[in-house]
C-alpha atoms as a PDB file:
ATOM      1  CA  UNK A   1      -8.740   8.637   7.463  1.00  0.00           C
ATOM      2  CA  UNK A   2      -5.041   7.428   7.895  1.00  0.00           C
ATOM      3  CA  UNK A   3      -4.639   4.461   9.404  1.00  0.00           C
ATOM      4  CA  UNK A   4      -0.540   3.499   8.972  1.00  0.00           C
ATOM      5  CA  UNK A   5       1.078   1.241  11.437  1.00  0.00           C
ATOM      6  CA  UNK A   6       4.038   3.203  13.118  1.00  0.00           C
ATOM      7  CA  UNK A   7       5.765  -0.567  13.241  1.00  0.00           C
ATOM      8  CA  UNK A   8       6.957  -2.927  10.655  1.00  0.00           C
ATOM      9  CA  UNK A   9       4.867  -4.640   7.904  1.00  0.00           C
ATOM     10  CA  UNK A  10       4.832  -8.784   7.863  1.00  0.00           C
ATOM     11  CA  UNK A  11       4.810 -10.254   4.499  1.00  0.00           C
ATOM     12  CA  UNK A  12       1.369 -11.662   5.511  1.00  0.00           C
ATOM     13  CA  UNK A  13      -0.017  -8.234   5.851  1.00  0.00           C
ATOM     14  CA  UNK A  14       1.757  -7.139   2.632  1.00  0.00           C
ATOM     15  CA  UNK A  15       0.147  -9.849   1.078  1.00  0.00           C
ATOM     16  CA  UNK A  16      -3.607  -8.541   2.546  1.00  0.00           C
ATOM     17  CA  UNK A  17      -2.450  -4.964   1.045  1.00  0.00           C
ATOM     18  CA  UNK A  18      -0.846  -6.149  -2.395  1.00  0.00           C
ATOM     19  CA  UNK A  19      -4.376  -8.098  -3.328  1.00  0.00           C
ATOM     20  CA  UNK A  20      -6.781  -4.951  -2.198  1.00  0.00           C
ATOM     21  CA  UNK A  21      -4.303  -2.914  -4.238  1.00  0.00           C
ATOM     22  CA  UNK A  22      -4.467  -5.147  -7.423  1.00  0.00           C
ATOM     23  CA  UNK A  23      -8.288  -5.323  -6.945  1.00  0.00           C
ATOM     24  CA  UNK A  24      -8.606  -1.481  -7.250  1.00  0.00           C
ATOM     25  CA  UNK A  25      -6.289  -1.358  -9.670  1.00  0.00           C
ATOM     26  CA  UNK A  26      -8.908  -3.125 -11.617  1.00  0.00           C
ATOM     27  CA  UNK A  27      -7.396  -6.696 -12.400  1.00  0.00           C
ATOM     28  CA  UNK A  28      -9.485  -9.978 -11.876  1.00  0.00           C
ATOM     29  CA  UNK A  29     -10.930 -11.802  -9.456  1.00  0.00           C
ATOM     30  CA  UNK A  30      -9.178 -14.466 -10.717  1.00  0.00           C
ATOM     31  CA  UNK A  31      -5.818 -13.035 -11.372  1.00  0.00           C
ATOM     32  CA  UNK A  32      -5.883 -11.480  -8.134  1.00  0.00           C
ATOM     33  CA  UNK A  33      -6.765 -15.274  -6.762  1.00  0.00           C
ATOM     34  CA  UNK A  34      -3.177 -16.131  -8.638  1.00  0.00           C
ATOM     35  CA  UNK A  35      -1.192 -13.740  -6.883  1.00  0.00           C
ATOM     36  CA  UNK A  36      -2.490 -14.015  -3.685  1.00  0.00           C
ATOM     37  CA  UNK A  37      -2.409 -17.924  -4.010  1.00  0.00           C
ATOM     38  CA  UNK A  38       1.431 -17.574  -4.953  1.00  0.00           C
ATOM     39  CA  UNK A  39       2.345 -15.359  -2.053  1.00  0.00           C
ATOM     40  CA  UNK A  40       0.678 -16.875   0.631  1.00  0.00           C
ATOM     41  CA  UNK A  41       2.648 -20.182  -0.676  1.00  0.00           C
ATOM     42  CA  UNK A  42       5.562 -18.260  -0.369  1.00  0.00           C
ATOM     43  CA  UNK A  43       4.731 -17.701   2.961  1.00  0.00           C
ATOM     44  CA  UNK A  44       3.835 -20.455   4.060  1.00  0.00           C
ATOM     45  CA  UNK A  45       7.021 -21.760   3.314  1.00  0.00           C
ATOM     46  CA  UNK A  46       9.398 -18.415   4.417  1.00  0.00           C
ATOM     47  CA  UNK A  47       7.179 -17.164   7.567  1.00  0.00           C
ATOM     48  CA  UNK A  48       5.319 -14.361   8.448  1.00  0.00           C
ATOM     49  CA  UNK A  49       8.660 -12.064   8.473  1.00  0.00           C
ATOM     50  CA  UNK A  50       8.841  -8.490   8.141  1.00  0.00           C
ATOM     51  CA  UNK A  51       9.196  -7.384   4.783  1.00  0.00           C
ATOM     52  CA  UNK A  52      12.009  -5.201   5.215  1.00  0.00           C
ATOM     53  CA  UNK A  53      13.682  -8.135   6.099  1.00  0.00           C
ATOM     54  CA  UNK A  54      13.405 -10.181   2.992  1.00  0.00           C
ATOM     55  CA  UNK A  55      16.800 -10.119   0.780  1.00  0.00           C
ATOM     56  CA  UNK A  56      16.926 -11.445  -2.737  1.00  0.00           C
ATOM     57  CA  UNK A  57      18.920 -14.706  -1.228  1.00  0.00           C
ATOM     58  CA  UNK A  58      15.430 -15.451   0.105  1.00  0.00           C
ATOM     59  CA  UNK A  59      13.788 -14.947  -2.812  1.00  0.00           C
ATOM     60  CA  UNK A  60      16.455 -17.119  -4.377  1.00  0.00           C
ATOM     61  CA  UNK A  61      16.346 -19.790  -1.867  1.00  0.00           C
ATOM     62  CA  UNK A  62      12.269 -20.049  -2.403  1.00  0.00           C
ATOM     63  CA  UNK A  63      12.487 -20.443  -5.835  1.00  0.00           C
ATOM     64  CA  UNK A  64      15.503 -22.997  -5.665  1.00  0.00           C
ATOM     65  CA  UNK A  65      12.509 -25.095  -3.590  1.00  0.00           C
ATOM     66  CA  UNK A  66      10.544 -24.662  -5.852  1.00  0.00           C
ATOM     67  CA  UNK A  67      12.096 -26.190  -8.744  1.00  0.00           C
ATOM     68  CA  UNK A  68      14.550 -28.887  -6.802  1.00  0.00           C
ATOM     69  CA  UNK A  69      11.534 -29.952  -3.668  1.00  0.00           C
ATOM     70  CA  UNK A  70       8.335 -28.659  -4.149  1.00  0.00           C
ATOM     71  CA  UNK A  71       6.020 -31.599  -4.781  1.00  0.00           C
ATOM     72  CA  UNK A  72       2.625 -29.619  -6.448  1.00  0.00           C
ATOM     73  CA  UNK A  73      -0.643 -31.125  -5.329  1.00  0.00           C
ATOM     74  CA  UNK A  74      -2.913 -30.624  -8.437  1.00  0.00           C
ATOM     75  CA  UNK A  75      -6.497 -31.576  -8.904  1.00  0.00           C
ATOM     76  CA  UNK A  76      -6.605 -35.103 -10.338  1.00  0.00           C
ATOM     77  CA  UNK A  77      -3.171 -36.158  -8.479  1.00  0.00           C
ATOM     78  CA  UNK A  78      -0.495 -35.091 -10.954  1.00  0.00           C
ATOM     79  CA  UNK A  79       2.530 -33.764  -8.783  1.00  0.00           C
ATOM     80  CA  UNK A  80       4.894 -33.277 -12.169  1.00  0.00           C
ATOM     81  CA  UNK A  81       7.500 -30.545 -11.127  1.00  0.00           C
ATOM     82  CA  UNK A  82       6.148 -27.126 -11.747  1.00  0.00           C
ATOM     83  CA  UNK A  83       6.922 -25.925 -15.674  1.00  0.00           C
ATOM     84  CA  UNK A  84       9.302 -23.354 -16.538  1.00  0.00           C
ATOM     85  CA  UNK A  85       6.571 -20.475 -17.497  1.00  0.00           C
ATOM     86  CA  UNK A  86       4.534 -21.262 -13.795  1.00  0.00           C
ATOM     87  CA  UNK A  87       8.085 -20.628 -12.244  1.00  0.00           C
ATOM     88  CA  UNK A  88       8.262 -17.746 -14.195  1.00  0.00           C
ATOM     89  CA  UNK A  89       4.977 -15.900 -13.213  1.00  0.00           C
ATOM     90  CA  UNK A  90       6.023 -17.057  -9.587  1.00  0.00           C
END
């Protein structure tokens, strides 16, 4: 059974798709936790937009955030600014 959407696709339900995807693909539970975590922060902050949408100035502009605003709420309090590997897997 085929069940495509004849409109566009929002990054939230790219987000749904890209985790089921990555589970089948056999990765887990918690590394699909780690993307999905990451994206949905990313969307949080961008907006359910269409993904055909999204440009690499976007992409750019999220990332800038996250090393010059983004004030990380850890367990235990710590808000130091994100490391340069974390900002890397992001």
């Amino acid at each position: 059974m085929n069940h495509r959407s004849s409109g566009s696709l929002t990054l939230r339900k790219a987000i749904i798709g890209f985790s089921n995807h990555k589970t089948v693909e056999g990765l887990t539970e918690r590394s699909v936790d780690s993307y999905k975590r990451d994206l949905e922060q990313w969307a949080a902050y961008a907006g359910d937009i269409e993904v055909a949408q999204i440009t690499k100035q976007d992409i750019e502009a999220y990332l800038f955030y996250l090393r010059t605003e983004y004030v990380p709420h850890r367990f235990g309090g710590d808000t130091r600014a994100l490391s340069p590997k974390t900002l890397r897997n992001i």
